[in-house]
N, C-alpha and C. Protein backbone atom coordinates (compact mmCIF):
# COMPACT_ATOMS: atom_id res chain seq x y z
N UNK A 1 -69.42 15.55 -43.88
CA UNK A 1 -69.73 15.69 -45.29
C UNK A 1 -69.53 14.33 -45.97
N UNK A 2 -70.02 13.61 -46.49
CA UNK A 2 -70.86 13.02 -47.24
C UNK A 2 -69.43 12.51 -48.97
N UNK A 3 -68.42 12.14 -49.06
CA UNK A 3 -67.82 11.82 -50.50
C UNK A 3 -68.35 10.52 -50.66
N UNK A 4 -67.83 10.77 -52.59
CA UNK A 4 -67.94 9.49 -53.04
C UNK A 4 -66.41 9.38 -54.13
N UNK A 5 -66.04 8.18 -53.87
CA UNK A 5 -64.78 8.47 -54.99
C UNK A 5 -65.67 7.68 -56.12
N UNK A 6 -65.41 7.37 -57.12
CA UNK A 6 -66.10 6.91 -58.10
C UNK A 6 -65.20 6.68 -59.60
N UNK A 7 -65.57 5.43 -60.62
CA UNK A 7 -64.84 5.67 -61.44
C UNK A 7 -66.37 5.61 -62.83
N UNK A 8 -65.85 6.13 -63.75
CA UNK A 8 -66.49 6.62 -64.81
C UNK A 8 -65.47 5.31 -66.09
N UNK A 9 -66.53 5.11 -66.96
CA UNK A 9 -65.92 4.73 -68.40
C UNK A 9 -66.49 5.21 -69.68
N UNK A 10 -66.16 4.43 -70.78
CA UNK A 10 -67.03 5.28 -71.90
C UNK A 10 -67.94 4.16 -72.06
N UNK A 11 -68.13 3.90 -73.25
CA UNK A 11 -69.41 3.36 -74.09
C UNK A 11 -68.40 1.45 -74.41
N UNK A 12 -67.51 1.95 -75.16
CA UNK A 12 -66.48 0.77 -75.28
C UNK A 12 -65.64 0.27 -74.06
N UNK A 13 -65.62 0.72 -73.13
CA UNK A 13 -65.28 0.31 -71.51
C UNK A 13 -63.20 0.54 -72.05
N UNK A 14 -63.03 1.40 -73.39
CA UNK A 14 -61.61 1.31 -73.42
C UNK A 14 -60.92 2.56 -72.22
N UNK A 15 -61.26 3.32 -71.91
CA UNK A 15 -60.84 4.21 -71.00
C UNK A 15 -61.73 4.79 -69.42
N UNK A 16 -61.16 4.06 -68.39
CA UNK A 16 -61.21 4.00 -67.31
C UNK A 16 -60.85 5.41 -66.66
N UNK A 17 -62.12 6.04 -65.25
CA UNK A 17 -61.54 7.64 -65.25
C UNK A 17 -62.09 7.57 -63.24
N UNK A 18 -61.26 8.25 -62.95
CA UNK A 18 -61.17 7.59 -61.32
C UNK A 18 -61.19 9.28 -60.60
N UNK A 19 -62.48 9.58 -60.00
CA UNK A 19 -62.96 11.07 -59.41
C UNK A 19 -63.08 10.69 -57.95
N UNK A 20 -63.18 11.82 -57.56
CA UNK A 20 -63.52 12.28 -56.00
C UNK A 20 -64.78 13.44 -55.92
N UNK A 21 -65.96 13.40 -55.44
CA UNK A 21 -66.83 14.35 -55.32
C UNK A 21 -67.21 14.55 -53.97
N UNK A 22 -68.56 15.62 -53.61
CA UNK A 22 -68.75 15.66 -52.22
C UNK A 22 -71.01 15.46 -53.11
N UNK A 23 -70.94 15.41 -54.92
CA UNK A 23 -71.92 15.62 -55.22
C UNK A 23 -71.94 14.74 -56.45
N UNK A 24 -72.35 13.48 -56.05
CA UNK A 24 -71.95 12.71 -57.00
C UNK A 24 -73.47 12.48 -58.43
N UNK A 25 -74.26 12.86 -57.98
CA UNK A 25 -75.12 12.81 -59.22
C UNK A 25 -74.80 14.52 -60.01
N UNK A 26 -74.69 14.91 -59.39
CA UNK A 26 -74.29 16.82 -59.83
C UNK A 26 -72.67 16.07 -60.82
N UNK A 27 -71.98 15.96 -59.99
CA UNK A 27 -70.65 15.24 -60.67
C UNK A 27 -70.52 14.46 -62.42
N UNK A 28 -71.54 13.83 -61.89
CA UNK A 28 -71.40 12.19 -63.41
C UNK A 28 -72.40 12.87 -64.34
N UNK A 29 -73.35 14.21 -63.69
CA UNK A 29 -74.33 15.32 -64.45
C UNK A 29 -73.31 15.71 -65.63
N UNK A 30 -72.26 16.60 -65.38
CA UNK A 30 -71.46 17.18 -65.88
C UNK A 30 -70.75 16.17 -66.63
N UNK A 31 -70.20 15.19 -66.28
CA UNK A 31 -69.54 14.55 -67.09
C UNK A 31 -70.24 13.57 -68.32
N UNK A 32 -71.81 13.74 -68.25
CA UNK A 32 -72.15 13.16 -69.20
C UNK A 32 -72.88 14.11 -69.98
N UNK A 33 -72.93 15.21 -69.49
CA UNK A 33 -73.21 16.93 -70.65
C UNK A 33 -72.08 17.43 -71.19
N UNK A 34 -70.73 16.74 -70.72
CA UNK A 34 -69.66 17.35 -71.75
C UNK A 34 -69.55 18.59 -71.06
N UNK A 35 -69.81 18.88 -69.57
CA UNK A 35 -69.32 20.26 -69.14
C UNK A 35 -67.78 20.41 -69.15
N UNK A 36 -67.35 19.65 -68.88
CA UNK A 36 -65.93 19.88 -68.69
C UNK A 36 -65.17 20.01 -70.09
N UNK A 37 -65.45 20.84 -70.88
CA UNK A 37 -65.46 21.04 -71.85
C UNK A 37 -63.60 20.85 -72.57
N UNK A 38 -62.93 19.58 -73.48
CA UNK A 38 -61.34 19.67 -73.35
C UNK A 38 -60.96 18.67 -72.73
N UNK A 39 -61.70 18.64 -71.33
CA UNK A 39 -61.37 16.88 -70.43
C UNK A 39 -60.89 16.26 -71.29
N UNK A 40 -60.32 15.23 -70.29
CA UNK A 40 -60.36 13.95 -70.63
C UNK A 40 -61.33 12.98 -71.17
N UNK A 41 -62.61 13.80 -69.95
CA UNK A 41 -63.64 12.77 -70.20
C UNK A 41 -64.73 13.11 -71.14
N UNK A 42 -64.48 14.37 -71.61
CA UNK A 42 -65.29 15.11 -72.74
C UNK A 42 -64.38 14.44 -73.46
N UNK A 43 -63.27 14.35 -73.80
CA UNK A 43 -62.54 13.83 -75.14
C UNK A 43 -62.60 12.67 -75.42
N UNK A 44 -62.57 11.72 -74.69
CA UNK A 44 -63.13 9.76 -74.87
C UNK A 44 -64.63 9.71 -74.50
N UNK A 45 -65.54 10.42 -74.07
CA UNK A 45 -66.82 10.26 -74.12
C UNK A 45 -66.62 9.27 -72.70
N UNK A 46 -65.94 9.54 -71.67
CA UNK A 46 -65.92 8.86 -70.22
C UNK A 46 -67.33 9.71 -69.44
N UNK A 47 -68.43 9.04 -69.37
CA UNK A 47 -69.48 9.10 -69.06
C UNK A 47 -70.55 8.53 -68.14
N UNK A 48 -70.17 6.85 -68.20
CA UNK A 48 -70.89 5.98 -67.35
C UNK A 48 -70.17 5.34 -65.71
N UNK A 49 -71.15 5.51 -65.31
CA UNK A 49 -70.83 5.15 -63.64
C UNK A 49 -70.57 4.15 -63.87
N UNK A 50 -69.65 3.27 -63.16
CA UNK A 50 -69.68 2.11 -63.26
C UNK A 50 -69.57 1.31 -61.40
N UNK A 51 -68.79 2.54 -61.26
CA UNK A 51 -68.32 2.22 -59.84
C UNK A 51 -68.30 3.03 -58.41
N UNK A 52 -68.52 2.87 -57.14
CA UNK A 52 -68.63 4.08 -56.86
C UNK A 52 -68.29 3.27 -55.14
N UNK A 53 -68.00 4.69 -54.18
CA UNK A 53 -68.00 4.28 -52.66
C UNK A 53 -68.28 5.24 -51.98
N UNK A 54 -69.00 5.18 -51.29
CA UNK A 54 -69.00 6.55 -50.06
C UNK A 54 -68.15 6.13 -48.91
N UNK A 55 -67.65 7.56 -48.65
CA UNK A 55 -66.96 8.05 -47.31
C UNK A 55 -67.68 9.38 -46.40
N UNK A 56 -67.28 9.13 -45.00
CA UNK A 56 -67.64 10.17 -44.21
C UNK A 56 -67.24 11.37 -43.67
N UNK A 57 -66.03 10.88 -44.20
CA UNK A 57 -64.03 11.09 -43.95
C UNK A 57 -63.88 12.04 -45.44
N UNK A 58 -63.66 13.17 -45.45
CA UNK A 58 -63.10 13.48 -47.04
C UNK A 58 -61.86 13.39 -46.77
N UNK A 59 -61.03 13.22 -45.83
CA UNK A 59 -59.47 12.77 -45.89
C UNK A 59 -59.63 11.48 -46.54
N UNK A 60 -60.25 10.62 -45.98
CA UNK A 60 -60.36 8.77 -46.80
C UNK A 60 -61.12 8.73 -48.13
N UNK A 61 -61.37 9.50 -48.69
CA UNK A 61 -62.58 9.88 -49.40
C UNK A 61 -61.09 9.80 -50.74
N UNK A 62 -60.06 11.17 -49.98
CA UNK A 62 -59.21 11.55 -51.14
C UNK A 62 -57.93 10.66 -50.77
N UNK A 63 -57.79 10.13 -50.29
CA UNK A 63 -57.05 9.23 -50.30
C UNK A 63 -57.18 7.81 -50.88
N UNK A 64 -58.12 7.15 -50.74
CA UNK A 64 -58.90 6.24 -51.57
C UNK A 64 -58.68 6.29 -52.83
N UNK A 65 -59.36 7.97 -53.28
CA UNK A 65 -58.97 8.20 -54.67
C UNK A 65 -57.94 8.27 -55.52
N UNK A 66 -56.81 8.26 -54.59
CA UNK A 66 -55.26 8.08 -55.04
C UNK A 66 -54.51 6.99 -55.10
N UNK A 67 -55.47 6.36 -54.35
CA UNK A 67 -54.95 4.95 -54.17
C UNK A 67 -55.65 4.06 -55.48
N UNK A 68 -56.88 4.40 -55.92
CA UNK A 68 -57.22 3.91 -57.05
C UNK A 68 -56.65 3.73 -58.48
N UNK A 69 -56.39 5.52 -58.28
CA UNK A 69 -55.75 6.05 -59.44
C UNK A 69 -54.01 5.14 -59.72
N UNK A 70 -53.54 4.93 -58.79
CA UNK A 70 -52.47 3.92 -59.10
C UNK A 70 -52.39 2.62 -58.97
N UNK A 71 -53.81 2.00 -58.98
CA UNK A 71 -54.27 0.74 -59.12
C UNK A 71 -53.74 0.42 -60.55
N UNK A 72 -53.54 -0.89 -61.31
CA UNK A 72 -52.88 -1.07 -62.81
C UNK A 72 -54.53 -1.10 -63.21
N UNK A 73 -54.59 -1.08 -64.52
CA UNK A 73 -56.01 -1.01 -65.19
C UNK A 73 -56.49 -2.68 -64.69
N UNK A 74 -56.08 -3.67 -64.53
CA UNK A 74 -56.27 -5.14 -64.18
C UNK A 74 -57.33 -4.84 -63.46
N UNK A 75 -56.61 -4.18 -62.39
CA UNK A 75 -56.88 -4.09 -60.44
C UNK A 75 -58.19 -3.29 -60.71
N UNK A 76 -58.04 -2.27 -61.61
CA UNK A 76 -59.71 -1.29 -61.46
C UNK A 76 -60.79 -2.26 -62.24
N UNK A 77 -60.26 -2.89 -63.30
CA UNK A 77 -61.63 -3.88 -64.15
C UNK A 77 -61.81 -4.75 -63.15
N UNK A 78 -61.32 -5.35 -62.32
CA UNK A 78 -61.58 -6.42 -60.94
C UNK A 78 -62.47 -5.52 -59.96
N UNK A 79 -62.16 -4.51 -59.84
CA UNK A 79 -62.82 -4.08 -58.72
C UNK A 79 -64.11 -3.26 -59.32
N UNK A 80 -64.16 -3.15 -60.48
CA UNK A 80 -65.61 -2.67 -61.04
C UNK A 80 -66.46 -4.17 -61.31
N UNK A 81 -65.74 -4.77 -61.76
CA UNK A 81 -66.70 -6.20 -61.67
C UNK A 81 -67.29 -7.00 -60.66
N UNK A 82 -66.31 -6.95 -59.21
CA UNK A 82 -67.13 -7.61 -58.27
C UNK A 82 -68.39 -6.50 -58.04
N UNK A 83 -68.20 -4.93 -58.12
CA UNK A 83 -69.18 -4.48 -57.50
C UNK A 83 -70.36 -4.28 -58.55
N UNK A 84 -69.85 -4.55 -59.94
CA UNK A 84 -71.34 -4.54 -60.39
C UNK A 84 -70.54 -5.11 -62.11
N UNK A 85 -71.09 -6.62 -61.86
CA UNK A 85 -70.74 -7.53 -62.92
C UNK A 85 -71.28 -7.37 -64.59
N UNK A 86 -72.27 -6.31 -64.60
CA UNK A 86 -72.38 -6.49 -65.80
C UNK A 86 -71.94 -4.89 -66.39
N UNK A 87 -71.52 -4.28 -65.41
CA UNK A 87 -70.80 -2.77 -65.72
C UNK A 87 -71.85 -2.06 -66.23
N UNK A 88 -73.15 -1.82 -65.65
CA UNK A 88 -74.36 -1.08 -66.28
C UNK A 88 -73.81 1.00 -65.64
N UNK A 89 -74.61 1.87 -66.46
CA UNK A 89 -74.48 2.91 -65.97
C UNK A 89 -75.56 2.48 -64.57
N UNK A 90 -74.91 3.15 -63.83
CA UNK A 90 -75.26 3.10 -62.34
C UNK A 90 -75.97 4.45 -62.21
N UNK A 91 -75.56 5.42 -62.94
CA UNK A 91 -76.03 6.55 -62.65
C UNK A 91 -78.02 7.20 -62.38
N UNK A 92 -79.02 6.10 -62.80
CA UNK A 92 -79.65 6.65 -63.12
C UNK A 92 -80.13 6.11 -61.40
N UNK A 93 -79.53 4.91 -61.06
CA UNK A 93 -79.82 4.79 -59.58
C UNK A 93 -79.92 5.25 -58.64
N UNK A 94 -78.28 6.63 -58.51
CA UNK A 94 -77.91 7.15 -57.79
C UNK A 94 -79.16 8.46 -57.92
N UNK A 95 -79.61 8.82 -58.83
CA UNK A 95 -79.97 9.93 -59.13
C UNK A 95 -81.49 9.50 -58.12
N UNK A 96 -82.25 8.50 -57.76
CA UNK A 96 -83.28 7.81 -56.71
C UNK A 96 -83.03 8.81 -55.22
């Protein structure tokens, strides 16, 4: 099976949001319709792809994702910038 860990931001890049899926355009779907209705990411408008990785492994998949999540905010704006420097929504790519 097929993950992606992935991180999401808003519009102002002030809040950074760090997921695990097995359905990642279905996934960043919901999070930019406000399904998760209360979220986090419904509540800051955390919406745009910015970043993303596949695994083959959903053990490395969710582990990855934990390992992100206690990255300092520094470490995640570094690692969204080498992989895509101008921080565009990525999403409409993935959806190809």
């Amino acid at each position: 099976m097929v993950m992606h860990v992935y991180i999401l931001t808003n519009a102002s890049k002030s809040s950074l949001y760090v997921g695990v899926t097995s359905n990642l355009v279905q996934r960043v779907w919901k999070h930019k319709t406000e399904f998760y209705d209360g979220s986090y990411t419904s509540k800051y408008h955390v919406n745009r792809l910015v970043y993303y990785e596949t695994y083959e492994n959903p053990e490395a998949a969710i582990m990855r994702e934990k390992q992100l999540k206690l990255f300092r905010r520094q470490k995640k704006i570094d690692l969204i910038t080498k992989f895509n420097p101008t921080w565009i929504d990525l999403y409409e790519d993935t959806c190809k």
